[in-house]
Protein backbone atom coordinates (compact mmCIF):
# COMPACT_ATOMS: atom_id res chain seq x y z
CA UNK A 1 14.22 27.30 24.69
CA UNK A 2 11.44 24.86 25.90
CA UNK A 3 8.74 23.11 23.57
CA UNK A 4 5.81 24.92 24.75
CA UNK A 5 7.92 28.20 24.36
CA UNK A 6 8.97 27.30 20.69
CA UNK A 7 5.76 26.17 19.55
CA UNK A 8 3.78 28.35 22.33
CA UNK A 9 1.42 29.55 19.06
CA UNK A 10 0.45 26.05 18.05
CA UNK A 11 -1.73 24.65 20.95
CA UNK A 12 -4.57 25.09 22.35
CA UNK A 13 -6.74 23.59 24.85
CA UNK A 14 -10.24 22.15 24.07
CA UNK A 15 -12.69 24.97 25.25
CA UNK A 16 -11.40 27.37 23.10
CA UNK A 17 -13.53 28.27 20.58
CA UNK A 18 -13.36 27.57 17.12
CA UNK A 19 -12.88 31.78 16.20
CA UNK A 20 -10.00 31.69 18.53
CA UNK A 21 -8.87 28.59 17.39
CA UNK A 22 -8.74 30.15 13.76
CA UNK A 23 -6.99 32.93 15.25
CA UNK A 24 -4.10 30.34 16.65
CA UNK A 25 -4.05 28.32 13.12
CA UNK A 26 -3.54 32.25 11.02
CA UNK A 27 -0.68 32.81 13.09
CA UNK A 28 1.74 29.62 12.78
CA UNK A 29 2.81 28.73 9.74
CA UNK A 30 1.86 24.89 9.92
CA UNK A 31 -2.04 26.46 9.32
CA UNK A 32 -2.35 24.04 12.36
CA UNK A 33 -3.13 23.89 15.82
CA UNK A 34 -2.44 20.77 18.18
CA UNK A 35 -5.40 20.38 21.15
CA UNK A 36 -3.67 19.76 24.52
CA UNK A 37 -5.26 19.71 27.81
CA UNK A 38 -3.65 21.07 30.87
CA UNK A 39 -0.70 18.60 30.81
CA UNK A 40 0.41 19.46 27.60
CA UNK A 41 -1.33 16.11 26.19
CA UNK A 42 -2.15 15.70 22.95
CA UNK A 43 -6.11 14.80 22.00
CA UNK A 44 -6.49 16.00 18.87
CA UNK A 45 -5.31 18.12 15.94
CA UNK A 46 -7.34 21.28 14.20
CA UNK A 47 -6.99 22.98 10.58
CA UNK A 48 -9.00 25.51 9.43
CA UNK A 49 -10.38 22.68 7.07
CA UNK A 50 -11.71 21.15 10.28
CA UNK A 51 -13.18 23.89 11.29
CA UNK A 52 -14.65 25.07 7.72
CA UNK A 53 -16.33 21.68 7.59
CA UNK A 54 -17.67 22.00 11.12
CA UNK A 55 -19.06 25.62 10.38
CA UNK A 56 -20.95 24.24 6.66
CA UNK A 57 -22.75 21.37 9.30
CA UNK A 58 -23.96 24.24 11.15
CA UNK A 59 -21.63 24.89 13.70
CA UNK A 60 -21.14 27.85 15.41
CA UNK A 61 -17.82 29.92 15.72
CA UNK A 62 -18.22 30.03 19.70
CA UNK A 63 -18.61 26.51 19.58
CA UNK A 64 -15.30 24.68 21.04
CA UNK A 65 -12.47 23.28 18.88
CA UNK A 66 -13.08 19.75 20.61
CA UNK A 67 -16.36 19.58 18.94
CA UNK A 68 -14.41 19.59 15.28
CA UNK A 69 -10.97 17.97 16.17
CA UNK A 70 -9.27 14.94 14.37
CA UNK A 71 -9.26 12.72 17.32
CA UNK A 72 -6.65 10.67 15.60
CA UNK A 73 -4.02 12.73 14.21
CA UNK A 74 -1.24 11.00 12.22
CA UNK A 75 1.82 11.22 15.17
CA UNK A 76 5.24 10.39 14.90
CA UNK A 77 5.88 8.12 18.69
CA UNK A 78 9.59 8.64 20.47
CA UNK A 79 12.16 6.22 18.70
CA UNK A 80 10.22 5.78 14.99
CA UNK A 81 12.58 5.80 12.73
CA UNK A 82 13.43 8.17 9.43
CA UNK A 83 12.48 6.01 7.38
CA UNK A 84 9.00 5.03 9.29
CA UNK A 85 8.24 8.57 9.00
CA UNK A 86 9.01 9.40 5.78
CA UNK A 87 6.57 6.52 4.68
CA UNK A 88 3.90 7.76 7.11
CA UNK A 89 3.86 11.07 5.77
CA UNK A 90 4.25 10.08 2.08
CA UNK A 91 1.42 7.52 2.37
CA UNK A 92 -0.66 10.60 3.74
CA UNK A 93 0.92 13.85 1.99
CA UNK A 94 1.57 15.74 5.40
CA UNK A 95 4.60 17.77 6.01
CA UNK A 96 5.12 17.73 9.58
CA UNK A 97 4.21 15.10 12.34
CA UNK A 98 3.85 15.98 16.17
CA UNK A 99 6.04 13.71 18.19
CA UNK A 100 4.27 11.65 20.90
CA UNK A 101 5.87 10.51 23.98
CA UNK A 102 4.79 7.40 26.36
CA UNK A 103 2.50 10.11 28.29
CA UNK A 104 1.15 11.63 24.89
CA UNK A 105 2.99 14.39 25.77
CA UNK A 106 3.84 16.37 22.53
CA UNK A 107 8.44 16.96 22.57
CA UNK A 108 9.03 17.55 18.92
CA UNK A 109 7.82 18.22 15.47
CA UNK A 110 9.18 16.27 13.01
CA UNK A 111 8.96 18.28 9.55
CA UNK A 112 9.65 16.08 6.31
CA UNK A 113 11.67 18.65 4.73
CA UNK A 114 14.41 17.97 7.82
CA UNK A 115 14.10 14.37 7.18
CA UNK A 116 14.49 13.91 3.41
CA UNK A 117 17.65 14.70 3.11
CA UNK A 118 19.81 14.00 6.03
CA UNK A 119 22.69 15.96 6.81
CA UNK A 120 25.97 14.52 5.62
CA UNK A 121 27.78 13.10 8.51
CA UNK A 122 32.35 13.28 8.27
CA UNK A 123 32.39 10.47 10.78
CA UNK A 124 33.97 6.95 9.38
CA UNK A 125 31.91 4.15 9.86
CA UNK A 126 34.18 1.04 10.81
CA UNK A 127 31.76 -2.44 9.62
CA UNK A 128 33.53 -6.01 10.94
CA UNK A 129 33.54 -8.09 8.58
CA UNK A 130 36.09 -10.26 8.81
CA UNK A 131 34.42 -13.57 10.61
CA UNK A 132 34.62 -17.08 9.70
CA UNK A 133 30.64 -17.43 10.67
CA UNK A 134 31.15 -20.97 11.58
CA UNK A 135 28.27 -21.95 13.41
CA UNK A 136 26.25 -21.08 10.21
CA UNK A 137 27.86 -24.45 9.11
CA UNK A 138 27.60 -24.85 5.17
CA UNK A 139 25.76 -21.53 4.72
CA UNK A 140 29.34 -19.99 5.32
CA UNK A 141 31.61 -22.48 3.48
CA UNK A 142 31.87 -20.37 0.43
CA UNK A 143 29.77 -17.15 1.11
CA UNK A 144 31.10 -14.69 4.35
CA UNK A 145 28.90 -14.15 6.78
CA UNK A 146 27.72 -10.73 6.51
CA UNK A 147 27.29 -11.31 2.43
CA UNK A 148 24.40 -13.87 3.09
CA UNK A 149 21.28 -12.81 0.90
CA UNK A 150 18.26 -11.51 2.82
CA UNK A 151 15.41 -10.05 1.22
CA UNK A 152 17.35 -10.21 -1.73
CA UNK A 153 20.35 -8.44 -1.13
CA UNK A 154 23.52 -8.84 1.06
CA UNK A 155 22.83 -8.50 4.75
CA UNK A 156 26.33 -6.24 4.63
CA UNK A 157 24.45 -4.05 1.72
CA UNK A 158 21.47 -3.51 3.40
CA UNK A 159 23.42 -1.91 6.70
CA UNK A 160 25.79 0.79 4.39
CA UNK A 161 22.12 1.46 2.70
CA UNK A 162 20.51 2.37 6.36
CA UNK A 163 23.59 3.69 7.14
CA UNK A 164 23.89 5.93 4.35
CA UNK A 165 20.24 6.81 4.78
CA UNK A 166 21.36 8.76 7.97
CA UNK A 167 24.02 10.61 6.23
CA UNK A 168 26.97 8.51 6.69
CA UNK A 169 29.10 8.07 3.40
CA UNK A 170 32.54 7.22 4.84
CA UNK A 171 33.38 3.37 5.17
CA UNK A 172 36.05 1.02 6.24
CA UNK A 173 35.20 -2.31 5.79
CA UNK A 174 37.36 -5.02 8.10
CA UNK A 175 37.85 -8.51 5.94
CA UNK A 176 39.72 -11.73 6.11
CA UNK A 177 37.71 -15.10 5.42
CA UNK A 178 36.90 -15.02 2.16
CA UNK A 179 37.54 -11.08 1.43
CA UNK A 180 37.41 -11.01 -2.34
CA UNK A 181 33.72 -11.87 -2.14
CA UNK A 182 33.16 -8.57 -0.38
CA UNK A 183 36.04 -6.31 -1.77
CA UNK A 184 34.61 -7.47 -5.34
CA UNK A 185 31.19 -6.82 -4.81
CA UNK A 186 31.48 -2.76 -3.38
CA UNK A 187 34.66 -2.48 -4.78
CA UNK A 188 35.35 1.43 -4.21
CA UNK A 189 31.59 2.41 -3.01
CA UNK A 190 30.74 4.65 -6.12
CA UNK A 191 27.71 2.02 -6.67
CA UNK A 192 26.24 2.85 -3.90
CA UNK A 193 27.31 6.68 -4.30
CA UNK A 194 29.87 6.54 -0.56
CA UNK A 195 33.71 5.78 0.00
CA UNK A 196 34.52 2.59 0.84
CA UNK A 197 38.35 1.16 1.94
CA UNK A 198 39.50 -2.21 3.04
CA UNK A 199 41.27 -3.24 6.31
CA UNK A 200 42.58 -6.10 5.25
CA UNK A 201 43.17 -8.58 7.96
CA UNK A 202 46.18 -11.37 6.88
CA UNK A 203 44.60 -12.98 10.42
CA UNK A 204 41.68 -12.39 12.44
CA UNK A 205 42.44 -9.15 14.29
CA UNK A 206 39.59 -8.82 16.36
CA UNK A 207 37.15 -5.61 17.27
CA UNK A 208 39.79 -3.98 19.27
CA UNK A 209 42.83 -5.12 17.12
CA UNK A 210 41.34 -4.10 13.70
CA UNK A 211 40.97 -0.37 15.17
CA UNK A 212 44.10 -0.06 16.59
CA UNK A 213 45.40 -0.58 13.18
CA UNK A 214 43.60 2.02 11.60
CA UNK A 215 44.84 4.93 13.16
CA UNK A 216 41.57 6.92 13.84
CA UNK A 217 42.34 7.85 17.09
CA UNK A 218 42.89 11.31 16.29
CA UNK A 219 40.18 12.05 13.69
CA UNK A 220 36.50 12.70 13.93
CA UNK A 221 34.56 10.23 16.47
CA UNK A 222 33.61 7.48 14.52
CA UNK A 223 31.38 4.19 14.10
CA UNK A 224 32.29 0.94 15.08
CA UNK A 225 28.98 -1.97 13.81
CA UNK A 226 29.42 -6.12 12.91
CA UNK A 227 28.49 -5.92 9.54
CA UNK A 228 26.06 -9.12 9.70
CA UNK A 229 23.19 -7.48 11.25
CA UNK A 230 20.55 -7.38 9.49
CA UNK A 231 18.01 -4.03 9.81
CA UNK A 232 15.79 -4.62 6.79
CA UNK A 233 12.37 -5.22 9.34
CA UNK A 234 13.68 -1.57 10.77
CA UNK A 235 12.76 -2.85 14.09
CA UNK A 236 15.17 -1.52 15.95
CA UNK A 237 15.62 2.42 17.34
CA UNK A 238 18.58 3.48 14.69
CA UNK A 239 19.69 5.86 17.34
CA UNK A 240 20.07 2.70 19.85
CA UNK A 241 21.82 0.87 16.94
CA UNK A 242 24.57 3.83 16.76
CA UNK A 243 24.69 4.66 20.32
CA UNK A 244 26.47 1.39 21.51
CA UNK A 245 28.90 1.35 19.35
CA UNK A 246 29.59 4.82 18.47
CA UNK A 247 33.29 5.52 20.11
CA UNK A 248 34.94 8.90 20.72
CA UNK A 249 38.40 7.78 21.73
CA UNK A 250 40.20 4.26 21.90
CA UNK A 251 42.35 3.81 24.62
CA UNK A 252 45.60 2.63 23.94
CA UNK A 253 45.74 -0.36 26.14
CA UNK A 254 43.39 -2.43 23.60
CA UNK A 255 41.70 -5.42 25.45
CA UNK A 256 39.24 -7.74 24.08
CA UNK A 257 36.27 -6.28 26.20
CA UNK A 258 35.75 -2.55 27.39
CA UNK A 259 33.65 0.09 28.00
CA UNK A 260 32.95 2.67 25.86
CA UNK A 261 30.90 6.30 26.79
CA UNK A 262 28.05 6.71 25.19
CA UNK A 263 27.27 9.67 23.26
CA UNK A 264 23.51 10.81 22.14
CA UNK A 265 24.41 13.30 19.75
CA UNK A 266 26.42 11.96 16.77
């Protein structure tokens, strides 16, 4: 089912009047209606608040919606993240947000009710940790790389955190230099409310190495991410983060560099 077809009875175009507009808003359940023009882009939003307010100024009910529109209706543009949104509509106590594309087309509506709580995701997430971080120099000497403080908090705490934030709960976290740093700081994962194991590396194993040696090959696709990057600006897509490294089968021939198929729906 198309867009337009699924939320057919939430736009209209700007010459409709504002009885007809009403009409629109009574029959959706958002009490909404989103003001396209003829290429399905958006210009504006209407409630029936808009249009009570436009009546009490004197404004007729043949008059057209565009005359009582919010010309700049909160949105919710391609690749935002969760947590963007949820902010956005916290900040302004809305429910839904119409998702914008680079035309203004509107694809989606993003409801905060399908947001909040994100479905809980079976998939392992594999986090490499194991690196020496040398060319950090004597930031590394005693500290591993990916437990390096920003904003406060471990650059390795603030991934499972984003990560977790998406539903993941399942970890395996790859160490060697300087392991009991990390293994003693998440221990098991009930801090943080997920599962969390240890790969323990007795030498640097490598991407490809460390998840040969786990023996996922024949579970549930799963995760693979270097556990010292650091998201806390949330500049970044999260579904680009995941897509990259998200792996549905390992061949057996493990080399250091391949090519993995990339899959949009985790």
């Amino acid at each position: 089912m198309s867009l337009i077809s699924k939320f057919s009875d939430l736009f209209v175009y700007p010459d409709v009047s504002l009885l007809d507009s009403l009409v629109a808003i009574e029959k959706n359940s958002l009490q909404t209606a989103f003001v396209v023009d003829k290429d399905d882009r958006l210009l504006g939003v209407v409630t029936d608040g808009d249009i009570r307010r436009g009546l009490l100024k004197g404004i007729s009910l043949d008059s057209t919606v565009n005359t009582v529109m919010n010309t700049t209706p909160k949105i919710a543009k391609e690749g935002e993240l969760r947590n963007v949104l949820l902010r956005r509509m916290k900040q302004y106590g809305i429910h839904f947000l119409p998702r914008i594309d680079s035309d203004n087309k509107v694809t989606d509506i993003v409801f905060f009710s399908d947001i909040a709580m994100p479905t809980i995701r079976k998939n392992k997430v594999v986090i490499m940790a194991g690196g020496r971080g040398t060319r950090l120099g004597a930031l590394t000497q005693n500290c591993p790389k990916p437990m390096l403080k920003m904003g406060g908090k471990p650059m390795l705490e603030t991934l499972i955190e984003l990560l977790v934030s998406y539903g993941f709960n399942d970890f395996v976290i790859s160490v060697n230099y300087l392991k009991e740093k990390i293994m003693d700081y998440f221990d098991d994962g009930s801090r943080l409310g997920v599962q969390i194991s240890y790969l323990l590396e007795d030498e640097p194993l490598g991407t490809a190495g460390a998840l040969g040696s786990l023996g996922l090959m024949n579970d549930e696709p799963f995760v693979v991410i270097n556990g010292d990057i650091y998201t806390g600006s949330i500049v970044m897509s999260f579904s680009f983060l995941i897509s990259f490294v998200y792996i549905k089968y390992l061949s057996e021939i493990l080399l250091e560099y391949f090519i993995v198929n990339i899959s949009k729906d985790l």
